[in-house]
C-alpha atoms as a PDB file:
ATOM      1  CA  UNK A   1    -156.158  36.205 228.508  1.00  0.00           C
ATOM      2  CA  UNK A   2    -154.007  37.825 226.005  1.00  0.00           C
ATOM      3  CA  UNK A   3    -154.249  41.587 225.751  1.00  0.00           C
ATOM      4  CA  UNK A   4    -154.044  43.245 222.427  1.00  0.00           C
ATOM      5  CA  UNK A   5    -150.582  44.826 223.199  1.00  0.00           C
ATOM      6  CA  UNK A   6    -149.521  41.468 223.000  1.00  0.00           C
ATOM      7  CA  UNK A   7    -149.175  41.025 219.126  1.00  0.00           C
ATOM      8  CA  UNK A   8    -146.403  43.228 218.977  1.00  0.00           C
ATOM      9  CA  UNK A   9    -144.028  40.695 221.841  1.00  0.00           C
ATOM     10  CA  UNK A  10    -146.187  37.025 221.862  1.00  0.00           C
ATOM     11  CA  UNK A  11    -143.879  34.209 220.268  1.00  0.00           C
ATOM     12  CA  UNK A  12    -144.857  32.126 217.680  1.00  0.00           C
ATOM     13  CA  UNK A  13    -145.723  28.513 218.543  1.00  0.00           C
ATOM     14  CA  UNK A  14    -143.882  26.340 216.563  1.00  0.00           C
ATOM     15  CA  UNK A  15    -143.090  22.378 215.818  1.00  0.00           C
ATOM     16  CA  UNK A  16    -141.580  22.283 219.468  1.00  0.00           C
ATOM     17  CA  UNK A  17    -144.667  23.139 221.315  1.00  0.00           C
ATOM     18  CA  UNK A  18    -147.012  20.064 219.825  1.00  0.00           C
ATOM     19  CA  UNK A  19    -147.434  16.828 220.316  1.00  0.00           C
ATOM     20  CA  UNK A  20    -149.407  13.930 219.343  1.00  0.00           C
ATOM     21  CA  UNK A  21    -150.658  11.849 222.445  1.00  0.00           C
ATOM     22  CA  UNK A  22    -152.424   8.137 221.171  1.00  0.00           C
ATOM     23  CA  UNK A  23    -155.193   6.616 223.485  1.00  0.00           C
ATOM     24  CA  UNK A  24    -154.827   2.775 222.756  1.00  0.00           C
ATOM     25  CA  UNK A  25    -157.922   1.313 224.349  1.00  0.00           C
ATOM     26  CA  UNK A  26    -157.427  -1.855 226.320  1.00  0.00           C
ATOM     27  CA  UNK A  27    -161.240  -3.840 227.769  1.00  0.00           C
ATOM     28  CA  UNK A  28    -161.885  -6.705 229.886  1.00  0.00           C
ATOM     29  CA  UNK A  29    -158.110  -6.756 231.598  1.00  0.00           C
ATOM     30  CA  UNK A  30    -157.760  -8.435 234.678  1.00  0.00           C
ATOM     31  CA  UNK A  31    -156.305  -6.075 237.407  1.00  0.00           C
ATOM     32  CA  UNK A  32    -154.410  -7.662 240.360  1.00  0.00           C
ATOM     33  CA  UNK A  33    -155.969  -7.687 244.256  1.00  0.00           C
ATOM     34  CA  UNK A  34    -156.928 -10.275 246.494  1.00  0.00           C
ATOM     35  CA  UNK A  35    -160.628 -10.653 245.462  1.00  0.00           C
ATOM     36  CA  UNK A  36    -162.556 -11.221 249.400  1.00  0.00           C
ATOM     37  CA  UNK A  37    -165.235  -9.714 251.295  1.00  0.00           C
ATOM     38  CA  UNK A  38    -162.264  -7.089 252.998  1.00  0.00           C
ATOM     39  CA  UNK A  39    -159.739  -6.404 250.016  1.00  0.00           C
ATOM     40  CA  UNK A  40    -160.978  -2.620 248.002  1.00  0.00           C
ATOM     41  CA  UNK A  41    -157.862  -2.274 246.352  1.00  0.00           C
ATOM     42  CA  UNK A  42    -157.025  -3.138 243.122  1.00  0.00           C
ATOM     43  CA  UNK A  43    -154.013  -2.663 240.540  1.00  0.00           C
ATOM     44  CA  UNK A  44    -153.763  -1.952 236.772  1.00  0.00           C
ATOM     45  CA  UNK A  45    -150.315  -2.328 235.834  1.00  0.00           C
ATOM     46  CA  UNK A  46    -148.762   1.463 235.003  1.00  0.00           C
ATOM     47  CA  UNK A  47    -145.938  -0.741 233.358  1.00  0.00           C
ATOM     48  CA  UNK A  48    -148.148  -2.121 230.894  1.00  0.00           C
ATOM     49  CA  UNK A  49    -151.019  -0.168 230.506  1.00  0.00           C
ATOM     50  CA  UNK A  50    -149.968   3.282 231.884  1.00  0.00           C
ATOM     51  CA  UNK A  51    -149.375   6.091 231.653  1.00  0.00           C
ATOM     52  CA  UNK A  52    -153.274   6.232 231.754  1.00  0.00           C
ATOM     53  CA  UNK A  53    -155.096   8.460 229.392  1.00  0.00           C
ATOM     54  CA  UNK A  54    -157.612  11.004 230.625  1.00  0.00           C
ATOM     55  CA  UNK A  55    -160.600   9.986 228.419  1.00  0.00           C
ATOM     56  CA  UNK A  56    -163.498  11.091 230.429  1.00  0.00           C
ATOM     57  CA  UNK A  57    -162.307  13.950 232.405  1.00  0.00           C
ATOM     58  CA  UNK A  58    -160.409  16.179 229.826  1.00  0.00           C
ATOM     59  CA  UNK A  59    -157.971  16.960 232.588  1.00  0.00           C
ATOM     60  CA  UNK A  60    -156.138  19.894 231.695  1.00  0.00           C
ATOM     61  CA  UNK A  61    -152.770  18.519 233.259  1.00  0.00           C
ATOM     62  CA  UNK A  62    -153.280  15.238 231.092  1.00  0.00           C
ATOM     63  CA  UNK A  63    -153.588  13.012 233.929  1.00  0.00           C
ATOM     64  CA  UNK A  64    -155.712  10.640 234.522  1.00  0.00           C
ATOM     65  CA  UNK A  65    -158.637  10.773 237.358  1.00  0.00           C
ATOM     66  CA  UNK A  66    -161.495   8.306 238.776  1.00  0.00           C
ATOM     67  CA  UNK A  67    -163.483   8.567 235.769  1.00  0.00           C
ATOM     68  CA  UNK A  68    -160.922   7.425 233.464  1.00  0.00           C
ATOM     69  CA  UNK A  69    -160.638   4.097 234.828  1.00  0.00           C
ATOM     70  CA  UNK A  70    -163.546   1.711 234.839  1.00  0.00           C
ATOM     71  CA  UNK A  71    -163.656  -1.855 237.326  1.00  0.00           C
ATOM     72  CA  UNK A  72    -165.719  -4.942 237.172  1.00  0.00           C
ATOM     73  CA  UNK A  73    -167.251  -6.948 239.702  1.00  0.00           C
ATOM     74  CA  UNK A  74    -168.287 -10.018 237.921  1.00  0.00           C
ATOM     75  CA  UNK A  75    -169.642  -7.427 234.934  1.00  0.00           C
ATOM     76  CA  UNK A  76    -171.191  -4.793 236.922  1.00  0.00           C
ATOM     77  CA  UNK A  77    -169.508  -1.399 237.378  1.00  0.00           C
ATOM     78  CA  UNK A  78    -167.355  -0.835 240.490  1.00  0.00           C
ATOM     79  CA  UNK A  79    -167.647   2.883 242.377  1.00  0.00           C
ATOM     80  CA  UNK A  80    -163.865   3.841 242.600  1.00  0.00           C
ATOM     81  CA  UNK A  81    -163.592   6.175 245.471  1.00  0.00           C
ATOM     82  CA  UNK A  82    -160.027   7.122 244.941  1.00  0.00           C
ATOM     83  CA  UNK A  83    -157.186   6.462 242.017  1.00  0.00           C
ATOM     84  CA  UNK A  84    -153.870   6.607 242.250  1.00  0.00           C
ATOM     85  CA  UNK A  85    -152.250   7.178 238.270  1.00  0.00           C
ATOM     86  CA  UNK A  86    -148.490   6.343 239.613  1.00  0.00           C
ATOM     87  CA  UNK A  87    -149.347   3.102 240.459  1.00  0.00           C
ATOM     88  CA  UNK A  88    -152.082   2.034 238.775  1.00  0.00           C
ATOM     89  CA  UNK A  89    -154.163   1.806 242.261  1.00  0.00           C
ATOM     90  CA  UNK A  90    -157.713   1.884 242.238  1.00  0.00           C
ATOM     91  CA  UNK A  91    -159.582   1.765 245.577  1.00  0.00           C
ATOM     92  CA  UNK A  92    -163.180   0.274 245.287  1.00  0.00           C
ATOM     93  CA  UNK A  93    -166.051   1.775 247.635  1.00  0.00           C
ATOM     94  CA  UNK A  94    -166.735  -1.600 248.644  1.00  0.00           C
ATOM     95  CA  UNK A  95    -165.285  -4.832 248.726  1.00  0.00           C
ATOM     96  CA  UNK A  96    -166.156  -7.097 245.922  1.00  0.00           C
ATOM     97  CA  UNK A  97    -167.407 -10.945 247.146  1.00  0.00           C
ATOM     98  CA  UNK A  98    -165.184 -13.708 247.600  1.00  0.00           C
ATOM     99  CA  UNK A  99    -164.919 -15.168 244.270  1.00  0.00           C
ATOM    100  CA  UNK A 100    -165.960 -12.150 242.114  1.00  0.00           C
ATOM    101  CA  UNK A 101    -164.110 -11.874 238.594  1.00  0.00           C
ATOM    102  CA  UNK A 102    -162.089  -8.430 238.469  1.00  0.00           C
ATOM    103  CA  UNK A 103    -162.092  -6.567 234.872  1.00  0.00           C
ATOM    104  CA  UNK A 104    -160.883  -3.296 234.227  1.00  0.00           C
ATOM    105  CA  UNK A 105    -160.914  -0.745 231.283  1.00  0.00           C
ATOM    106  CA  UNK A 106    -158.022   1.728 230.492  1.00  0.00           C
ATOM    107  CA  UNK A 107    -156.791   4.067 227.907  1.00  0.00           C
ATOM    108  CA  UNK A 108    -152.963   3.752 227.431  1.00  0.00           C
ATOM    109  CA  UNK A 109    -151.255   6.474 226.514  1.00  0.00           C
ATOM    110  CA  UNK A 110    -148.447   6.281 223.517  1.00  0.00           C
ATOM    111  CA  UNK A 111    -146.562   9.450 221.982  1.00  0.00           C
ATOM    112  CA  UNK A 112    -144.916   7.350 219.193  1.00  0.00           C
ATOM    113  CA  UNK A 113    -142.098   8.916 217.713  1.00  0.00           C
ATOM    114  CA  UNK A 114    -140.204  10.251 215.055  1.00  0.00           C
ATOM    115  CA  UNK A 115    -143.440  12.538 214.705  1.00  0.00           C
ATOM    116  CA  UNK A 116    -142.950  15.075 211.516  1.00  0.00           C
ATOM    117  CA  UNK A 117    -146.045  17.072 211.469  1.00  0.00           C
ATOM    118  CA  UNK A 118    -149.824  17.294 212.000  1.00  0.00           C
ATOM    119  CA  UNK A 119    -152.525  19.037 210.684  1.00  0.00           C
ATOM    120  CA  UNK A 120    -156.195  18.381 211.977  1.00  0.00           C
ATOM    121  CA  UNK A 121    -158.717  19.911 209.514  1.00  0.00           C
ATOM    122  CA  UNK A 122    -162.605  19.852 209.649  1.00  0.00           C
ATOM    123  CA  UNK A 123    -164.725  18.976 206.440  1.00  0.00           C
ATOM    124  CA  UNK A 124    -168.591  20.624 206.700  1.00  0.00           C
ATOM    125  CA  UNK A 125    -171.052  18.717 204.178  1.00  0.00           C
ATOM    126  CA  UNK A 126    -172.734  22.283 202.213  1.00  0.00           C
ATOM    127  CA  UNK A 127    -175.319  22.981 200.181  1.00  0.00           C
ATOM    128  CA  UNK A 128    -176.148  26.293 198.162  1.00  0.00           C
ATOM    129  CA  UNK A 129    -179.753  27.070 198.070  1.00  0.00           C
ATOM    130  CA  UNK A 130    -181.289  29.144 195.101  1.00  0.00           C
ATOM    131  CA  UNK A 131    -184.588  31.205 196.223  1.00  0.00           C
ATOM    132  CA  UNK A 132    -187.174  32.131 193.281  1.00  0.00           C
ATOM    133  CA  UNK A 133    -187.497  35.514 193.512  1.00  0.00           C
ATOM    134  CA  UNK A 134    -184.247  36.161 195.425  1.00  0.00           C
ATOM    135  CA  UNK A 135    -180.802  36.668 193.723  1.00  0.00           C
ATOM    136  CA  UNK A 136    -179.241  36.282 196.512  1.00  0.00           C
ATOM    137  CA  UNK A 137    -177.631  32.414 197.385  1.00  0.00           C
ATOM    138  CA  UNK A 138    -178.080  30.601 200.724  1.00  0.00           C
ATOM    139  CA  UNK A 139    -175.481  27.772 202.458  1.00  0.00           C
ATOM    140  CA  UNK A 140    -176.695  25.536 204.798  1.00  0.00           C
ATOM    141  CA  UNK A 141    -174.382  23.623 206.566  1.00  0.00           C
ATOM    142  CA  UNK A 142    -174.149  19.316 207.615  1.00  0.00           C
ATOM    143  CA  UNK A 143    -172.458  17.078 209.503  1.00  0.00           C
ATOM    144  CA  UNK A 144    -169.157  17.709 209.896  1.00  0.00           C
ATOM    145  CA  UNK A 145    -165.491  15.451 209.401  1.00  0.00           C
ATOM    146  CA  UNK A 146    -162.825  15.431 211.535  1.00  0.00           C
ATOM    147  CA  UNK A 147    -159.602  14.723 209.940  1.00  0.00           C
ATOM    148  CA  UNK A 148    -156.194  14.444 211.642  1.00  0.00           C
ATOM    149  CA  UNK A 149    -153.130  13.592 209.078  1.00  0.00           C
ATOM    150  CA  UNK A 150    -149.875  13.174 210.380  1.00  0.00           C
ATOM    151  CA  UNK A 151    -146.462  11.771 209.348  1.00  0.00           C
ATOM    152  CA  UNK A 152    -143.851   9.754 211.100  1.00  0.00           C
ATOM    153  CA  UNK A 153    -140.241   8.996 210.767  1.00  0.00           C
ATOM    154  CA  UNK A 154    -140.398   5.010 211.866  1.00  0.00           C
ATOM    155  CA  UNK A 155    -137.812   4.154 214.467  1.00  0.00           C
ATOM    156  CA  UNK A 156    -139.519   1.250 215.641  1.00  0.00           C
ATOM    157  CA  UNK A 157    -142.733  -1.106 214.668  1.00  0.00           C
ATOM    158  CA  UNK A 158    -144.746   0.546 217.547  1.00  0.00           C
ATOM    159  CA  UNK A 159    -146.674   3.027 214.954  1.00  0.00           C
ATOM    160  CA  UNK A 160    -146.928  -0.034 212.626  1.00  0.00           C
ATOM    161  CA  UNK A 161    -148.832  -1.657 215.691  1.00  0.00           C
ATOM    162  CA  UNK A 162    -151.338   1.520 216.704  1.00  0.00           C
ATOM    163  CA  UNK A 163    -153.039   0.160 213.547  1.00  0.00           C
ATOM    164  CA  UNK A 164    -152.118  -3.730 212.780  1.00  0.00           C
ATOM    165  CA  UNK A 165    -154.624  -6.219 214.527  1.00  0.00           C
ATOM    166  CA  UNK A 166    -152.482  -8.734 217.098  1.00  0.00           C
ATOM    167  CA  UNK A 167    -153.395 -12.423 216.703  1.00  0.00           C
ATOM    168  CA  UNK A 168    -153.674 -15.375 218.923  1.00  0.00           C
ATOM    169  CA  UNK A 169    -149.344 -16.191 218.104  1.00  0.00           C
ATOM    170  CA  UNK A 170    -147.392 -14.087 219.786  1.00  0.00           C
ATOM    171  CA  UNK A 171    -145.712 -11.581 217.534  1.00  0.00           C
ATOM    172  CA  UNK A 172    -148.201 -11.518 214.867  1.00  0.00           C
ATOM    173  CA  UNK A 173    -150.419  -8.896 213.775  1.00  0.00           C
ATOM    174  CA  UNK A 174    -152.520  -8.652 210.626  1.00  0.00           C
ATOM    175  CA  UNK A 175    -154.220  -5.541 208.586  1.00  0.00           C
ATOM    176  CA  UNK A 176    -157.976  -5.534 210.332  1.00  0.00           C
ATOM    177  CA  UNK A 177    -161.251  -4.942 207.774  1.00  0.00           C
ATOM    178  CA  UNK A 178    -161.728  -1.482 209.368  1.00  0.00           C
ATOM    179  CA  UNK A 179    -159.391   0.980 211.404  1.00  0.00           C
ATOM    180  CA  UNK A 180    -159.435   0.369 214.643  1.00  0.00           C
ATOM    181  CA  UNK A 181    -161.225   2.831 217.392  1.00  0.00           C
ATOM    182  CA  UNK A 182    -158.545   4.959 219.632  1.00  0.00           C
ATOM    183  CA  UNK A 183    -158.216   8.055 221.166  1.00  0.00           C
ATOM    184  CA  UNK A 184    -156.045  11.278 220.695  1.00  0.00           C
ATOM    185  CA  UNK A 185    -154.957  14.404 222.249  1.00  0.00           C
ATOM    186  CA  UNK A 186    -152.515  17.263 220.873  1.00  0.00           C
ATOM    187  CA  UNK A 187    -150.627  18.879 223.677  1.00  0.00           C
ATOM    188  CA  UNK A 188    -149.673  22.625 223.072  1.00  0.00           C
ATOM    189  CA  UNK A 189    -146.993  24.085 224.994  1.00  0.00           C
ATOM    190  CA  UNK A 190    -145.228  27.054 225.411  1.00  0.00           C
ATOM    191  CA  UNK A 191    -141.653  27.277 227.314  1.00  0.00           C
ATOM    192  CA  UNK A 192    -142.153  23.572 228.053  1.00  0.00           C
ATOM    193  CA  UNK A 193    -145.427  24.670 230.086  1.00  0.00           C
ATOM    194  CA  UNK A 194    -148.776  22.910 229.059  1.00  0.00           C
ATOM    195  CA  UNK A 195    -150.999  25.572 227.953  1.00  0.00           C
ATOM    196  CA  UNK A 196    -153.813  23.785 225.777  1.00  0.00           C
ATOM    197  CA  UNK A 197    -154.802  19.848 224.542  1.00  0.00           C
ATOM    198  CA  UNK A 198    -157.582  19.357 222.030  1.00  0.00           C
ATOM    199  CA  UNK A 199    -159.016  16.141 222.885  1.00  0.00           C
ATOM    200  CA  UNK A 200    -160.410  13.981 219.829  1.00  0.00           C
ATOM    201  CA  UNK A 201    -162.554  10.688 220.879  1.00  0.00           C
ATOM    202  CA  UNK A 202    -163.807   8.308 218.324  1.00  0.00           C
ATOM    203  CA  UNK A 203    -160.981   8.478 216.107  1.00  0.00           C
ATOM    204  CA  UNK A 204    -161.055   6.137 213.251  1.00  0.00           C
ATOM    205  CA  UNK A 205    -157.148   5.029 212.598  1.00  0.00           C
ATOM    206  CA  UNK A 206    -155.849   4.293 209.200  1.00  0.00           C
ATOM    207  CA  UNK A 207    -152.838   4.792 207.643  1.00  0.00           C
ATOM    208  CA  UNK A 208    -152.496   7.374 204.212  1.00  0.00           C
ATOM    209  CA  UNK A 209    -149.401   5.375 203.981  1.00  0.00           C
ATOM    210  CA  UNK A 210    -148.269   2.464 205.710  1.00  0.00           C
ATOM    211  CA  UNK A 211    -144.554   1.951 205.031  1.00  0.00           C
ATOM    212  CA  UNK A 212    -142.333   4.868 202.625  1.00  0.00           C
ATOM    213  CA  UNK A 213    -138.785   3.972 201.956  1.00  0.00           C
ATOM    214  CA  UNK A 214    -136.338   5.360 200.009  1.00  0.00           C
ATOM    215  CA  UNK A 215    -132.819   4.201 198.543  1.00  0.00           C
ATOM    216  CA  UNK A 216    -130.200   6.171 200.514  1.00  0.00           C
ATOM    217  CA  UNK A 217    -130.025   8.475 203.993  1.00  0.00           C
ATOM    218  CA  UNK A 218    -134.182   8.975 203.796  1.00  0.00           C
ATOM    219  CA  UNK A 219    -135.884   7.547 207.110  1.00  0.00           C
ATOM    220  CA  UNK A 220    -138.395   5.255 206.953  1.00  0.00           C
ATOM    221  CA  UNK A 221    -141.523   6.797 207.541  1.00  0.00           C
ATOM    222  CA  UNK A 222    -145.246   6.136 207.546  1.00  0.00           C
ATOM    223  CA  UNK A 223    -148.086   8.198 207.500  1.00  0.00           C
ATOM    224  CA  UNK A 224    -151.552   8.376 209.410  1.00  0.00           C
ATOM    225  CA  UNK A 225    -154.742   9.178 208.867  1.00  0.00           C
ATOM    226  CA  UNK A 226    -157.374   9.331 211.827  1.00  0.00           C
ATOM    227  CA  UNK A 227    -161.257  10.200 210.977  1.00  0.00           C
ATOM    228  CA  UNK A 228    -164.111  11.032 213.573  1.00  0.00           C
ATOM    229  CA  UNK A 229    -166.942  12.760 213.746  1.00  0.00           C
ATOM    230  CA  UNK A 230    -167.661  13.668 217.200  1.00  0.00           C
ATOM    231  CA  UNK A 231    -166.386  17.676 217.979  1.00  0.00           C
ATOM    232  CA  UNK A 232    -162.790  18.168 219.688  1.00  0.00           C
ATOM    233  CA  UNK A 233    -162.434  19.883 222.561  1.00  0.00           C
ATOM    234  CA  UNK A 234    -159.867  22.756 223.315  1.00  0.00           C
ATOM    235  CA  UNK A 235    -158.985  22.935 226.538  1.00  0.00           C
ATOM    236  CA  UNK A 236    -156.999  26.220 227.782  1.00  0.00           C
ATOM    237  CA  UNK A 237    -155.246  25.367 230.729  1.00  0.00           C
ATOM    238  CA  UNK A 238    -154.937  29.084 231.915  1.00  0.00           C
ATOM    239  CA  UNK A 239    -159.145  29.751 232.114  1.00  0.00           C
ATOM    240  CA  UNK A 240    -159.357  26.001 233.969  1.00  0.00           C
ATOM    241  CA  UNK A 241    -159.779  26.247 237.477  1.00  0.00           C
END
């Protein structure tokens, strides 16, 4: 907890201590694991889906737990007793039956890069009420808009693809009808040390621009624009036990 003394020696936090974290969410994937009567263990690739995105458990280290990571026994919810992030390992509480068809459902993580900035802004709906027989004005206050804009320097087509649609061919994507659901998380830091994330969940992603180039030495860039509605959370790793 920061004491008031502290406004004379605190440093400001600046573009170095934030960073954009993506939750790409991948359903129905088929995790590898002998399926028999004996066999509780049960892998989801780290290489291709990892590292695995805390969505449930707004882990103030930013690594995923048990409740992140959801397995299938022919449709019906697995209990995982333990998971193992580094390798992808979940351990069922029982043994699935010979024959069963394994699914799994992650959150991959992607910090795409060449991030420029970020600003995340709420929007209240208003209303100012008159009174008869009262000069004095009234708000009430509506739902409320979630808006996170930020701009990136393209060094790849990986921020292209947070928002393009893949097809059936391999290597083709198309534009989809509406932006695709994801997740996101801005990590805070101070001297490299995570101090805070605000977690967003149901974030709308759209692009305010999808490709900007210039003549000359200017980078490519893009720029996003993710909507939601449901409230962020700020988590402050210090008061987190």
């Amino acid at each position: 907890m920061a004491t008031y003394t502290d406004k004379y020696t605190a440093p400001a936090l600046t573009g170095k201590d934030v960073g954009i974290i993506f939750g790409i969410i991948h359903e129905g994937i088929t995790p590898s694991g002998t399926v028999n009567s004996n066999n509780k263990d049960f892998v989801i690739s780290p290489t291709t889906y990892g590292p695995f995105y805390p969505r449930e458990s707004y882990a103030k280290d930013f690594v995923s737990t048990k409740s992140d990571v959801t397995v299938y026994d022919d449709g019906v919810e697995c209990t995982i007793d333990v998971w193992a992030p580094t390798t992808g390992t979940a351990t069922l509480s029982a043994a699935p039956t010979t024959g069963s068809t394994m699914t799994a459902d992650v959150v991959e993580q992607q910090e795409l890069y060449i991030a420029q900035n970020a600003t995340l802004s709420p929007k209240q709906e208003t209303d100012t009420l008159d009174q008869l027989r009262n000069a004095t004005q009234r708000q009430s206050y509506g739902n409320i808009e979630y808006t996170l804009k930020a701009d990136f320097k393209i060094a790849d087509l990986e921020t292209l693809k947070l928002v393009f649609d893949p097809t059936a061919t391999p290597g083709k994507y198309e534009f989809p009808d509406e932006p695709p659901l994801i997740y996101c998380a801005i990590l805070i830091e101070e001297a490299s040390s995570l101090v805070g994330i605000i977690y967003c969940e149901n974030v709308r992603a759209n692009f305010g621009d999808i490709l900007s180039a210039k003549a000359g030495k200017d980078a490519v860039e893009n720029g996003f624009e993710l909507t939601f509605g449901t409230a962020p959370i700020l988590i402050d790793v210090s008061e987190t036990a």
